[in-house]
PDB file of N, CA and C in Angstrom:
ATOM      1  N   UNK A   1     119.061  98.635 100.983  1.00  0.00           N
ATOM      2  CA  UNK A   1     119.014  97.189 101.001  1.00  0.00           C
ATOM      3  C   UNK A   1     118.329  96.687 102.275  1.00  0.00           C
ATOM      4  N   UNK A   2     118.385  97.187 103.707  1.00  0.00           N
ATOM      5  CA  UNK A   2     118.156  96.708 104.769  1.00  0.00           C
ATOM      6  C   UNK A   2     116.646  96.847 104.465  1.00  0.00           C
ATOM      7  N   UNK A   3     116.277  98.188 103.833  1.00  0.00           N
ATOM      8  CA  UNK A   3     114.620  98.533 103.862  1.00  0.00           C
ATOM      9  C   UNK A   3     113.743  97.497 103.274  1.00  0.00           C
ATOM     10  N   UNK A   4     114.308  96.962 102.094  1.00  0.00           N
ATOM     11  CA  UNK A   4     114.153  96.424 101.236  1.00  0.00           C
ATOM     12  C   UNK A   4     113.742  95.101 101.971  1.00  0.00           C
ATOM     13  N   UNK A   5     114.930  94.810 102.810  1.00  0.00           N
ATOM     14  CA  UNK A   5     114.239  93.144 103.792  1.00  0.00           C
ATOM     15  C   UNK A   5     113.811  93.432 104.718  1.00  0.00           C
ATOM     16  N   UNK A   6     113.173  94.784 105.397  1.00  0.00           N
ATOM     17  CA  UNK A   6     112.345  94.741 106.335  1.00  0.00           C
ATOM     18  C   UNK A   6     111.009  94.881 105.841  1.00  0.00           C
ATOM     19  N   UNK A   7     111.194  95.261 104.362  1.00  0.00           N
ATOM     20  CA  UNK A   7     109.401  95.173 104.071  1.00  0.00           C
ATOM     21  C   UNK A   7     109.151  93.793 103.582  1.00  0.00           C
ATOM     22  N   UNK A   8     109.923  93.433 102.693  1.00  0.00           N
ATOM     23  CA  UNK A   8     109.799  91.861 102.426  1.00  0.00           C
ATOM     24  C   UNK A   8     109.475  91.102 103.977  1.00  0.00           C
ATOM     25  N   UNK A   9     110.329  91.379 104.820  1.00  0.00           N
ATOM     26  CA  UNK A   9     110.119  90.491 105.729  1.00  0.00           C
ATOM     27  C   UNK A   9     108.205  90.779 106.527  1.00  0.00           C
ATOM     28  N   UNK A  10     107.919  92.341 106.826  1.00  0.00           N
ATOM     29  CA  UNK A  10     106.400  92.649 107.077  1.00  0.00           C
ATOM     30  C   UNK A  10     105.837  91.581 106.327  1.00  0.00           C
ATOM     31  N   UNK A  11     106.363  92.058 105.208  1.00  0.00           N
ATOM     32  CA  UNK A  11     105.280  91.242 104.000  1.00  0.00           C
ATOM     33  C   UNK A  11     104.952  89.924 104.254  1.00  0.00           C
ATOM     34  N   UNK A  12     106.034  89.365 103.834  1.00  0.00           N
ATOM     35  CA  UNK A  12     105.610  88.167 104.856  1.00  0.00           C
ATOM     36  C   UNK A  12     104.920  87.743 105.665  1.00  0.00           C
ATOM     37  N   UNK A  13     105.291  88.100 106.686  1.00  0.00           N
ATOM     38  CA  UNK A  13     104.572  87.723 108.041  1.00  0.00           C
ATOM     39  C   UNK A  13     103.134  88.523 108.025  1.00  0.00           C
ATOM     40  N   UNK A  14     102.799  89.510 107.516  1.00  0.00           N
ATOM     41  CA  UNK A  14     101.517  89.447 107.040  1.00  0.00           C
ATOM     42  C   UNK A  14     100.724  88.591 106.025  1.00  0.00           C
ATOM     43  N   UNK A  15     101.061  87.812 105.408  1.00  0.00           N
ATOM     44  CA  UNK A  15     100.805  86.902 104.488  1.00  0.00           C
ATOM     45  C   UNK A  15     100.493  85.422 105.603  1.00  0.00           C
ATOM     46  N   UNK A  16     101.707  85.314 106.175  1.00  0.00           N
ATOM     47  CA  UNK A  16     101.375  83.773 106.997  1.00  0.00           C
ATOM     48  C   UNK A  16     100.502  84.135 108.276  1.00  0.00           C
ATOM     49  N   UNK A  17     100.387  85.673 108.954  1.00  0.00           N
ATOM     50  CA  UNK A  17      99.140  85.584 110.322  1.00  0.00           C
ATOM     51  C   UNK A  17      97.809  85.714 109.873  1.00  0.00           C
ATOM     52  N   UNK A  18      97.542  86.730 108.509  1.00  0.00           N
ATOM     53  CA  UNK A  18      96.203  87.049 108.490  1.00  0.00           C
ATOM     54  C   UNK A  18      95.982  85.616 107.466  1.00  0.00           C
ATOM     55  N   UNK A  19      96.198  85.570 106.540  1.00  0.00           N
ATOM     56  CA  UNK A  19      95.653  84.428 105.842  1.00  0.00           C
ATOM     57  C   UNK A  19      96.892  84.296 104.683  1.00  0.00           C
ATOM     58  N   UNK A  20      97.726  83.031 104.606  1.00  0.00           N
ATOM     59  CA  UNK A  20      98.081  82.182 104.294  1.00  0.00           C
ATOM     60  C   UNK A  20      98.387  81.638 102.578  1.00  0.00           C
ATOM     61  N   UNK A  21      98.385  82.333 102.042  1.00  0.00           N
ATOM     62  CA  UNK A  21      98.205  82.344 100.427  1.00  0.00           C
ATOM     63  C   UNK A  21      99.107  81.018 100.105  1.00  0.00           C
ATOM     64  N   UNK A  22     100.422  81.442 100.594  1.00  0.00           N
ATOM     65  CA  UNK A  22     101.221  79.775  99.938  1.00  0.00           C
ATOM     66  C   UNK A  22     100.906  78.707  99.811  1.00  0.00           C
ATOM     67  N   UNK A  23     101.113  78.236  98.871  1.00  0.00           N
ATOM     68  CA  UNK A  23     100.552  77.014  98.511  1.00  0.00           C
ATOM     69  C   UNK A  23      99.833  76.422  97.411  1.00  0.00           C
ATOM     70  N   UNK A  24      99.413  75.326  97.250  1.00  0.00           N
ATOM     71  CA  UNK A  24      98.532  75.162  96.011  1.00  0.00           C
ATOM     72  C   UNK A  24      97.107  75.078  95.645  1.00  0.00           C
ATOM     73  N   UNK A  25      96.537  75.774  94.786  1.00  0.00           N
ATOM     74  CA  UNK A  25      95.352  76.041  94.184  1.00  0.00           C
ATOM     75  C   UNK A  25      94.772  75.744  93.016  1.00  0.00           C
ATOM     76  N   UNK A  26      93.938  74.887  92.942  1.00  0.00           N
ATOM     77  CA  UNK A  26      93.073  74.535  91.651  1.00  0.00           C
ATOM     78  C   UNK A  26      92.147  75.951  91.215  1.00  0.00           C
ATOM     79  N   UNK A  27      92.994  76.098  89.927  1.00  0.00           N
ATOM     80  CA  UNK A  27      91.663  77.470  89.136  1.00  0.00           C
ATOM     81  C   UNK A  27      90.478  77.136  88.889  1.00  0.00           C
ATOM     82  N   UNK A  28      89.357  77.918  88.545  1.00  0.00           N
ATOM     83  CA  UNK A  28      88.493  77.346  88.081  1.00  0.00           C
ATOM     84  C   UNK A  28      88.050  77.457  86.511  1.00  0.00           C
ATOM     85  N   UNK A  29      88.855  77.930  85.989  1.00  0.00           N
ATOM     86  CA  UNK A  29      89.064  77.360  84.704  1.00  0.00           C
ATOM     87  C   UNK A  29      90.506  76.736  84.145  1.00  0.00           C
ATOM     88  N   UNK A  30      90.393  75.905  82.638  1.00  0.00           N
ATOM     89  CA  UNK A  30      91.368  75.434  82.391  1.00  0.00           C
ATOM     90  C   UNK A  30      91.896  74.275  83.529  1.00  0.00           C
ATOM     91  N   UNK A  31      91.274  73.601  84.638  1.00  0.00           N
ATOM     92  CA  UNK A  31      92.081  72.513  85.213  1.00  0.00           C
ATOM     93  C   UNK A  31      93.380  72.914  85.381  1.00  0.00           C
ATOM     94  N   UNK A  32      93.689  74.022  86.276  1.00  0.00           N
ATOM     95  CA  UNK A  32      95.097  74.525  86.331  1.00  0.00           C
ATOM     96  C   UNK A  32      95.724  74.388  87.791  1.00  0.00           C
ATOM     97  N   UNK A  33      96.622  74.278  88.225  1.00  0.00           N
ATOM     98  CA  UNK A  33      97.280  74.391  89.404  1.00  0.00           C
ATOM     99  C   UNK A  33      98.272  75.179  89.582  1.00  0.00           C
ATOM    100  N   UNK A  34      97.572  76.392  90.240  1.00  0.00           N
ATOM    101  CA  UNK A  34      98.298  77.484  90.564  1.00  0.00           C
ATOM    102  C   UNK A  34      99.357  77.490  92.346  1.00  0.00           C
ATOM    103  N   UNK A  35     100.387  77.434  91.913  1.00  0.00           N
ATOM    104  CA  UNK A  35     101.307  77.607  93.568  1.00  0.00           C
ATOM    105  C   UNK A  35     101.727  78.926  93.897  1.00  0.00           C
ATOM    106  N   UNK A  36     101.806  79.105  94.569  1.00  0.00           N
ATOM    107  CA  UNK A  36     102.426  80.260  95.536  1.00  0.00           C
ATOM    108  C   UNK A  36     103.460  79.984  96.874  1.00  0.00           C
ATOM    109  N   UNK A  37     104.742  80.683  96.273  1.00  0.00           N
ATOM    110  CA  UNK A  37     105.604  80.310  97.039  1.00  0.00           C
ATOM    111  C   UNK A  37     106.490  82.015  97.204  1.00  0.00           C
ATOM    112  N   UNK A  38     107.056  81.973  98.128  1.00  0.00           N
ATOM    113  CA  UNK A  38     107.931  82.816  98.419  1.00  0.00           C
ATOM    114  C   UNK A  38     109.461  83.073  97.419  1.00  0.00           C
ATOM    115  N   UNK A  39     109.938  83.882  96.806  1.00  0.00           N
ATOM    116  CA  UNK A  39     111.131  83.742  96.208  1.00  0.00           C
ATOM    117  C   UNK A  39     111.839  85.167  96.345  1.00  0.00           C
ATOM    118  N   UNK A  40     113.231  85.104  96.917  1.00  0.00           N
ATOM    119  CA  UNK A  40     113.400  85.841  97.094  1.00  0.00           C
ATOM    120  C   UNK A  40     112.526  87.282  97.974  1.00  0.00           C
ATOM    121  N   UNK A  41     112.367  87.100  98.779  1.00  0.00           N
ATOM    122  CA  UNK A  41     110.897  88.157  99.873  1.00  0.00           C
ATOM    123  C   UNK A  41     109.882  88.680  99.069  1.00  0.00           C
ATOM    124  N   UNK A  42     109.264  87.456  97.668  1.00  0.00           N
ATOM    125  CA  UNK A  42     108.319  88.132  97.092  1.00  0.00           C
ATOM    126  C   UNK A  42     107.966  86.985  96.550  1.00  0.00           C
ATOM    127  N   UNK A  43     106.137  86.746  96.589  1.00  0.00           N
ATOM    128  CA  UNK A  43     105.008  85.837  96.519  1.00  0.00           C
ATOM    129  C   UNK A  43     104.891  85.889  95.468  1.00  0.00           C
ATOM    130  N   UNK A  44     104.908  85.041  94.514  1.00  0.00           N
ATOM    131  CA  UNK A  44     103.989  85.116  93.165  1.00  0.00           C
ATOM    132  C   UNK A  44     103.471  83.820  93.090  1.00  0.00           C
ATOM    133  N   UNK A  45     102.626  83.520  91.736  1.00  0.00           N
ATOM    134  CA  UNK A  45     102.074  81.852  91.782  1.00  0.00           C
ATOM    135  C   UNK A  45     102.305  81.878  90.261  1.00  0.00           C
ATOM    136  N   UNK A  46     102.566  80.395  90.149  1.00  0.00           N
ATOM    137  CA  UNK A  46     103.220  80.290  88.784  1.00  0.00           C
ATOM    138  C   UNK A  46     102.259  78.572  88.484  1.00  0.00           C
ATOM    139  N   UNK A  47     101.981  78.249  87.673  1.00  0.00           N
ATOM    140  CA  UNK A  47     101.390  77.320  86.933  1.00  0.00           C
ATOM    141  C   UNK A  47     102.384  75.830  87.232  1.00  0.00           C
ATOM    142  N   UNK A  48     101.786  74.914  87.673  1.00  0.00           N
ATOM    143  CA  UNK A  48     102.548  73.575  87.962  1.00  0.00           C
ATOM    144  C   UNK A  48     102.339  72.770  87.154  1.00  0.00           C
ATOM    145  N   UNK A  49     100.720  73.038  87.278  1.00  0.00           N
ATOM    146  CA  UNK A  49      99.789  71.621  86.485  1.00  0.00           C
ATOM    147  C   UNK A  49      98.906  72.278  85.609  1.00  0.00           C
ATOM    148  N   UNK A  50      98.686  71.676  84.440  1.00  0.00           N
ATOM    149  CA  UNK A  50      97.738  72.514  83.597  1.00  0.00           C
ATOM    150  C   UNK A  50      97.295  71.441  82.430  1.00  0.00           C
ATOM    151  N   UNK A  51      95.932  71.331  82.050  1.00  0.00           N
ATOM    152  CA  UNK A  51      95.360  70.129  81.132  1.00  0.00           C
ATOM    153  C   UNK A  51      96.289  71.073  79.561  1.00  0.00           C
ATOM    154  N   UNK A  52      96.521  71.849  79.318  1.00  0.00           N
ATOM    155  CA  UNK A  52      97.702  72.811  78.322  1.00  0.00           C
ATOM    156  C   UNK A  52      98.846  73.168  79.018  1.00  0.00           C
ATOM    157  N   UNK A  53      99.603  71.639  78.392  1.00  0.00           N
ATOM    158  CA  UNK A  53     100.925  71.660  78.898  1.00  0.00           C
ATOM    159  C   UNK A  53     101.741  72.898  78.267  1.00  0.00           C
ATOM    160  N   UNK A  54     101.369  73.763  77.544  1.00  0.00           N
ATOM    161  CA  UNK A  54     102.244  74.948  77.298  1.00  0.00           C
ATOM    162  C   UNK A  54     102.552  75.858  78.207  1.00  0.00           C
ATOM    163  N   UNK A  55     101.696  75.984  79.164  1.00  0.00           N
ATOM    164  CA  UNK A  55     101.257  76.581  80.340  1.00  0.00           C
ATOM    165  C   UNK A  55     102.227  76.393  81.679  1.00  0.00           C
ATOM    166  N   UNK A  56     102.806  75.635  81.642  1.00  0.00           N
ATOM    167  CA  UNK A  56     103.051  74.826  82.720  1.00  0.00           C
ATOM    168  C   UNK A  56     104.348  75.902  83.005  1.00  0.00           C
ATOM    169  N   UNK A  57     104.705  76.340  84.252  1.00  0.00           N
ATOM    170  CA  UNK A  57     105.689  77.300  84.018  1.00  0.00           C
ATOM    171  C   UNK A  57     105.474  78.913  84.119  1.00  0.00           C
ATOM    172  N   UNK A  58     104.378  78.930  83.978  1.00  0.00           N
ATOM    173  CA  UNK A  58     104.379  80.474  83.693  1.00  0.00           C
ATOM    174  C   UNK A  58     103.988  80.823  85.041  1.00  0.00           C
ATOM    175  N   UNK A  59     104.458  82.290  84.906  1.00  0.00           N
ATOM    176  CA  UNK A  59     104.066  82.674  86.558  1.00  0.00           C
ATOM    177  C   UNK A  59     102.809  84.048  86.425  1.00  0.00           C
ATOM    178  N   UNK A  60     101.533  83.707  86.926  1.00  0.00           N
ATOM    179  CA  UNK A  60     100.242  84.205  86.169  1.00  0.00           C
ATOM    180  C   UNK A  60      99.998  84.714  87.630  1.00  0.00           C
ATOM    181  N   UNK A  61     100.317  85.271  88.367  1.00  0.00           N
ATOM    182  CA  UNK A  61     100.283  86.268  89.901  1.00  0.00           C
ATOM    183  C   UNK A  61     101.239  86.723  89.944  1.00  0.00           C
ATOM    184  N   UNK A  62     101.746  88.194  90.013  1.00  0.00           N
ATOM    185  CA  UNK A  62     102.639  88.775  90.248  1.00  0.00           C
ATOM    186  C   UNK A  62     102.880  90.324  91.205  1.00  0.00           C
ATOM    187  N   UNK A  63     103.344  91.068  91.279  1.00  0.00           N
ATOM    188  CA  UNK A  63     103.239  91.918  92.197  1.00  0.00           C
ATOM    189  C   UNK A  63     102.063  92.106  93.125  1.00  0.00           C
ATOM    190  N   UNK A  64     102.220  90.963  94.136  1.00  0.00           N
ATOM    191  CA  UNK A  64     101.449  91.132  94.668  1.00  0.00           C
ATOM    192  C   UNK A  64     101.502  91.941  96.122  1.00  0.00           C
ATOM    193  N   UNK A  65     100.173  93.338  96.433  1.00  0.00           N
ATOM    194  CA  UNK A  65     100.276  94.207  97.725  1.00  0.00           C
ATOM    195  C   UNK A  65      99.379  94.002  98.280  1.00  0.00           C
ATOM    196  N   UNK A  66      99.867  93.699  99.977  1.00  0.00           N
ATOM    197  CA  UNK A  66      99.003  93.618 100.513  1.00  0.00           C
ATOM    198  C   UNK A  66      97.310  94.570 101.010  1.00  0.00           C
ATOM    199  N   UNK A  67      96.250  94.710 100.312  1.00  0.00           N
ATOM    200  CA  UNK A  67      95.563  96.093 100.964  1.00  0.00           C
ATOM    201  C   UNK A  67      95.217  96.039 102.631  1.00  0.00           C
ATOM    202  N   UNK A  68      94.189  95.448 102.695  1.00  0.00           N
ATOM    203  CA  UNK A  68      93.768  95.267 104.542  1.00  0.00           C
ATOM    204  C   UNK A  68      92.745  94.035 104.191  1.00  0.00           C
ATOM    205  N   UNK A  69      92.622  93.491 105.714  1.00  0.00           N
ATOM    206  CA  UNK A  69      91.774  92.463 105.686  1.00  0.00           C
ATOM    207  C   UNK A  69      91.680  91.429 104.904  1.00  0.00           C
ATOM    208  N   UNK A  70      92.537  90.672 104.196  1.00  0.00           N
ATOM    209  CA  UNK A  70      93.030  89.614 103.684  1.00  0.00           C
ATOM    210  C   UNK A  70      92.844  89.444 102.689  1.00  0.00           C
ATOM    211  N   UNK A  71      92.719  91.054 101.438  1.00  0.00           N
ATOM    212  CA  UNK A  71      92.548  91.546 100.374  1.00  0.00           C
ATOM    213  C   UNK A  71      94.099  91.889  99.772  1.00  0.00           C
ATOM    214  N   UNK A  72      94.431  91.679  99.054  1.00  0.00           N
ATOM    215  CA  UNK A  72      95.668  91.707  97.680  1.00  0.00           C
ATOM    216  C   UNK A  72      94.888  92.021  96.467  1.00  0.00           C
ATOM    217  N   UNK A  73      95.759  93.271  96.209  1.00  0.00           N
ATOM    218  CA  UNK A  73      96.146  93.518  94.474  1.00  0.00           C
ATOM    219  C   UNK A  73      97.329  92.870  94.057  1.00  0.00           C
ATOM    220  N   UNK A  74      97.177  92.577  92.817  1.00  0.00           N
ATOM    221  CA  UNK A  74      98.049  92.146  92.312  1.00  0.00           C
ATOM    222  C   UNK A  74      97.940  92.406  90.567  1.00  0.00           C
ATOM    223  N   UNK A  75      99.156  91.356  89.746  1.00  0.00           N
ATOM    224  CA  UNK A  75      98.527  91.236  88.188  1.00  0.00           C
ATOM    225  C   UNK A  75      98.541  89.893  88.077  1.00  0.00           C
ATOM    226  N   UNK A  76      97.784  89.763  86.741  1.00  0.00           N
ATOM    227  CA  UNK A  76      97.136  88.429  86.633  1.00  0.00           C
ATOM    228  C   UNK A  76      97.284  87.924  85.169  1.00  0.00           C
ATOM    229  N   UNK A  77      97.955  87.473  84.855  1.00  0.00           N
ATOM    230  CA  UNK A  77      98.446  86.931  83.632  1.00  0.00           C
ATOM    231  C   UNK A  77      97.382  86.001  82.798  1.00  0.00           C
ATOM    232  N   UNK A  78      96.963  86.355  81.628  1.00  0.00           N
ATOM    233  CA  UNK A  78      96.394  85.528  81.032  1.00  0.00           C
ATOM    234  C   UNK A  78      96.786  84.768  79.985  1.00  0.00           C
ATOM    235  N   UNK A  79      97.196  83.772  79.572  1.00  0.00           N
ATOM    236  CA  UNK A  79      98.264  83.198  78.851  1.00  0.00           C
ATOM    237  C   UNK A  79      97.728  82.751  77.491  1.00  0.00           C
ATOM    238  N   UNK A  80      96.037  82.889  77.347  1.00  0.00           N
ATOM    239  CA  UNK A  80      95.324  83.115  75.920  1.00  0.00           C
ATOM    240  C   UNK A  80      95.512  84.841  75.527  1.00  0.00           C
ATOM    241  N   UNK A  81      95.640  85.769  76.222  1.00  0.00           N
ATOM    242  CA  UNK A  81      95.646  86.897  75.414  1.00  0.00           C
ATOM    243  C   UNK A  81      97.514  86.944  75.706  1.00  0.00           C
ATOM    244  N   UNK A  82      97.939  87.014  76.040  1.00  0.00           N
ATOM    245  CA  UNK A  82      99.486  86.717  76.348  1.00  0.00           C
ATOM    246  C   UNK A  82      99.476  88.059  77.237  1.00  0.00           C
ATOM    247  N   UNK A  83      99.359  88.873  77.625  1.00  0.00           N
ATOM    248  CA  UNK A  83      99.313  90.128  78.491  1.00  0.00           C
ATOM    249  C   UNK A  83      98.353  90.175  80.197  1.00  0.00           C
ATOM    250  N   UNK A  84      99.059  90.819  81.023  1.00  0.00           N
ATOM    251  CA  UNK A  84      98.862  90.940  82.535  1.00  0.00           C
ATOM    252  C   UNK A  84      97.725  91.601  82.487  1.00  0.00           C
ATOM    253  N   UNK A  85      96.848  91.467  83.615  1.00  0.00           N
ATOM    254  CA  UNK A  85      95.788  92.480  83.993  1.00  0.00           C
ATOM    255  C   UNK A  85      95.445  92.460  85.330  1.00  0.00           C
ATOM    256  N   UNK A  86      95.123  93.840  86.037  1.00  0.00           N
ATOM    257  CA  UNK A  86      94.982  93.921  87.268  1.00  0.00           C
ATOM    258  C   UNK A  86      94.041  93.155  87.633  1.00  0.00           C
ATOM    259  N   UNK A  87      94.402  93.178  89.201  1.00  0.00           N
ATOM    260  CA  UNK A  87      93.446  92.100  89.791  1.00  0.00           C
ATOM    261  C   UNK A  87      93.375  92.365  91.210  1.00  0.00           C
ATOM    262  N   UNK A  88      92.748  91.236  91.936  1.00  0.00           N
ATOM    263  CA  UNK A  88      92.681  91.486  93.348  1.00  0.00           C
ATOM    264  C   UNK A  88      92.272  90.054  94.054  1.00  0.00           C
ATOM    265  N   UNK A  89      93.044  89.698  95.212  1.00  0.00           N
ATOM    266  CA  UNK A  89      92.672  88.698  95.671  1.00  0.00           C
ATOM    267  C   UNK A  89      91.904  88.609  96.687  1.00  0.00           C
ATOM    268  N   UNK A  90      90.758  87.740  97.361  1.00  0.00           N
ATOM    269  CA  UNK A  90      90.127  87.922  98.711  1.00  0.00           C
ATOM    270  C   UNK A  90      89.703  86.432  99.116  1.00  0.00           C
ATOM    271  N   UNK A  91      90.268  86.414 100.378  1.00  0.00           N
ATOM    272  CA  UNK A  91      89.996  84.692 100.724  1.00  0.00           C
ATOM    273  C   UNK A  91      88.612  85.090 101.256  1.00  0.00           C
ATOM    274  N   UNK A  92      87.753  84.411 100.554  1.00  0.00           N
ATOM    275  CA  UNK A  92      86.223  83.814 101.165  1.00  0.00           C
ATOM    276  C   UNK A  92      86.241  82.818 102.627  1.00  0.00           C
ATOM    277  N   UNK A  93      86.926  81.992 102.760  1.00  0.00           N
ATOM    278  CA  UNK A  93      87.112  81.189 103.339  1.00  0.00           C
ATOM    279  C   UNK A  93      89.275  80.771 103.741  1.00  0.00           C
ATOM    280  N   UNK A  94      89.292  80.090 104.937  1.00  0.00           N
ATOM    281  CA  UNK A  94      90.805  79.534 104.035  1.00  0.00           C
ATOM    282  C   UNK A  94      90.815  78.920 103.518  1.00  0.00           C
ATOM    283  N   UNK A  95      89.893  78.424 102.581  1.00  0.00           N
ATOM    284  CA  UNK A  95      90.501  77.146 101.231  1.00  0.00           C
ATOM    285  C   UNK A  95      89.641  77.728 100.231  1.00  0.00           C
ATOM    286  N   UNK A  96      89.029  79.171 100.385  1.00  0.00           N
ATOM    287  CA  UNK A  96      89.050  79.842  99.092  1.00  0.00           C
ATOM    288  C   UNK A  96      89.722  81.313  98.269  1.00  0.00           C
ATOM    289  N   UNK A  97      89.499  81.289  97.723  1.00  0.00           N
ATOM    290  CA  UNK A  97      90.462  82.804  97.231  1.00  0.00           C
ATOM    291  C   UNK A  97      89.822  83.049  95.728  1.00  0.00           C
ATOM    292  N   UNK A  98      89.270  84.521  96.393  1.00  0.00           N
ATOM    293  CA  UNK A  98      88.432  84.740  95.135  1.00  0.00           C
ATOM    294  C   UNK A  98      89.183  85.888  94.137  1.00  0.00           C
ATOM    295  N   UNK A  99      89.424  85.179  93.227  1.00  0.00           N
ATOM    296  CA  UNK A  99      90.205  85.915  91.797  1.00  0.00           C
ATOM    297  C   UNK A  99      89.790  86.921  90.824  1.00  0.00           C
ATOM    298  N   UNK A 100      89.569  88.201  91.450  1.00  0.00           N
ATOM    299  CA  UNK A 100      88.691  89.353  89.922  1.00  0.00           C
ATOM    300  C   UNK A 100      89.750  89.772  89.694  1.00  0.00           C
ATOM    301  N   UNK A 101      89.752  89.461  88.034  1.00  0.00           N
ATOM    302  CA  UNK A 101      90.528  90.238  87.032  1.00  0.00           C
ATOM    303  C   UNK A 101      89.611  91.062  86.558  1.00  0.00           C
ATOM    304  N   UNK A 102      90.502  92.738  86.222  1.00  0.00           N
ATOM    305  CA  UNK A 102      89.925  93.693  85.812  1.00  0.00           C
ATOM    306  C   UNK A 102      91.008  93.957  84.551  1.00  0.00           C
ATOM    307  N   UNK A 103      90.149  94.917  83.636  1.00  0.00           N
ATOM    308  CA  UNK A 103      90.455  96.130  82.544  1.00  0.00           C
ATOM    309  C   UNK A 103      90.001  96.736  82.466  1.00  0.00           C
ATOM    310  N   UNK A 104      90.623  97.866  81.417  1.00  0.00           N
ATOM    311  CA  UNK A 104      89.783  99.065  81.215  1.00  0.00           C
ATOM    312  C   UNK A 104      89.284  99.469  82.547  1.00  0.00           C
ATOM    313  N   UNK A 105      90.123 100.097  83.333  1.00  0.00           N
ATOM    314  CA  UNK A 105      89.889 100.888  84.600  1.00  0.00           C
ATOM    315  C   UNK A 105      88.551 100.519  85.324  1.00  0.00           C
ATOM    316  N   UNK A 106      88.452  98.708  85.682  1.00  0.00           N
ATOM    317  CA  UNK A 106      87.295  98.449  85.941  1.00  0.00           C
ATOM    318  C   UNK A 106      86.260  98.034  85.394  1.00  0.00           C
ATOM    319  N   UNK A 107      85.968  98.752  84.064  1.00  0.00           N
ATOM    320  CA  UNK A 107      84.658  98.651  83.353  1.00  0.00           C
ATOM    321  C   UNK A 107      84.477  96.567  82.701  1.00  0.00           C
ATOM    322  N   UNK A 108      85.049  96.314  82.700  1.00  0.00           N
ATOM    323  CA  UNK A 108      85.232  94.278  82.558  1.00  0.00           C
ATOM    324  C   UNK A 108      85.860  93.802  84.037  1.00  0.00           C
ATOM    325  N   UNK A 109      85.095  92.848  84.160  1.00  0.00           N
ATOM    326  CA  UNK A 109      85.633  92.263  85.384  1.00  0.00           C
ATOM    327  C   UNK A 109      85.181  91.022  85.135  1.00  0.00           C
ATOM    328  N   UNK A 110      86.043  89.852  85.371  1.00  0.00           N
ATOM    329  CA  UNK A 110      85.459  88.098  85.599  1.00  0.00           C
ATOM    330  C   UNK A 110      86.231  88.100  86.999  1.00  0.00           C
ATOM    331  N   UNK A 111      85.341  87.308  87.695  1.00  0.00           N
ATOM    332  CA  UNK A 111      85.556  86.727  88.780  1.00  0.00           C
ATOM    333  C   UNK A 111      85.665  85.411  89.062  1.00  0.00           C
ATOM    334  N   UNK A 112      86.690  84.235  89.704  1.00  0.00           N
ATOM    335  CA  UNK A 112      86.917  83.315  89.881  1.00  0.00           C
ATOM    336  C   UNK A 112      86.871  82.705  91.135  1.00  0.00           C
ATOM    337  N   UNK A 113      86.967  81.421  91.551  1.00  0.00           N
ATOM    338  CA  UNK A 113      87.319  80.751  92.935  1.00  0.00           C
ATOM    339  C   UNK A 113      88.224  79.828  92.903  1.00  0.00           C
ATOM    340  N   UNK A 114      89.072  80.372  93.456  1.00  0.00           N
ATOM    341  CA  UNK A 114      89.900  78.763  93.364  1.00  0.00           C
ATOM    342  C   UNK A 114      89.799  77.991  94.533  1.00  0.00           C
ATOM    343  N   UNK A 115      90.416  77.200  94.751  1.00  0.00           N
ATOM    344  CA  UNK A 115      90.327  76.434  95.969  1.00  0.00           C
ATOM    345  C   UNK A 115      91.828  75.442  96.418  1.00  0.00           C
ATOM    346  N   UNK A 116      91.940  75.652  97.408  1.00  0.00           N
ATOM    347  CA  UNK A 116      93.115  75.452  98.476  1.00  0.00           C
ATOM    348  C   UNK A 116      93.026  73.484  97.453  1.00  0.00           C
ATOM    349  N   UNK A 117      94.576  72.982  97.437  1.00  0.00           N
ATOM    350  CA  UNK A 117      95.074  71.833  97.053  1.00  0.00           C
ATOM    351  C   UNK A 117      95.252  70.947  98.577  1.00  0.00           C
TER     352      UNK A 117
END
């Protein structure tokens, strides 16, 4: 249990010195507003605002690890195919964060930008 909140807690505090993820983000598709908040010593982003109010609610970032240099893997929920897919996050900027979802071990990839709320 103690281990458990000393990595949550790293985690953390690597999240708020190198770059800052919490918070809110416009996708660039679908008119969506993605947040990121802390729960329980673990980051995910879940859907606030969405022009498909069915949406609203879901939490479409999830296990997210830190790699180096202000790069995250994570999964990435797509809520038209209803199933997760790997991904990876990288802030371009701090008010950007660039979103590649992958499958098939790589071979498909779309890439996104969102941008800081």
């Amino acid at each position: 249990m103690l281990i458990n909140f000393l990595l949550a807690t790293a985690f953390y505090f690597s999240f708020n010195y190198s770059n800052n993820i919490e918070g809110r983000w416009k996708t660039e598709l679908d008119n969506s507003v993605v947040e990121f908040a802390m729960n329980s010593g673990v980051v995910s982003g879940k859907i606030i605002a969405s022009d498909d109010k069915k949406n609203i609610g879901i939490v479409v970032i999830k296990s997210i690890v830190a790699i180096k240099n202000g790069k995250y893997e994570c999964n990435i929920y797509d809520p038209k195919l209803k199933r997760y897919f790997d991904a990876t996050l990288a802030f371009l900027d701090k008010d950007r964060l660039q979103v590649k979802a992958s499958c098939c071990f790589g071979l498909f990839n779309e890439t996104y930008t969102w941008k800081r709320l």
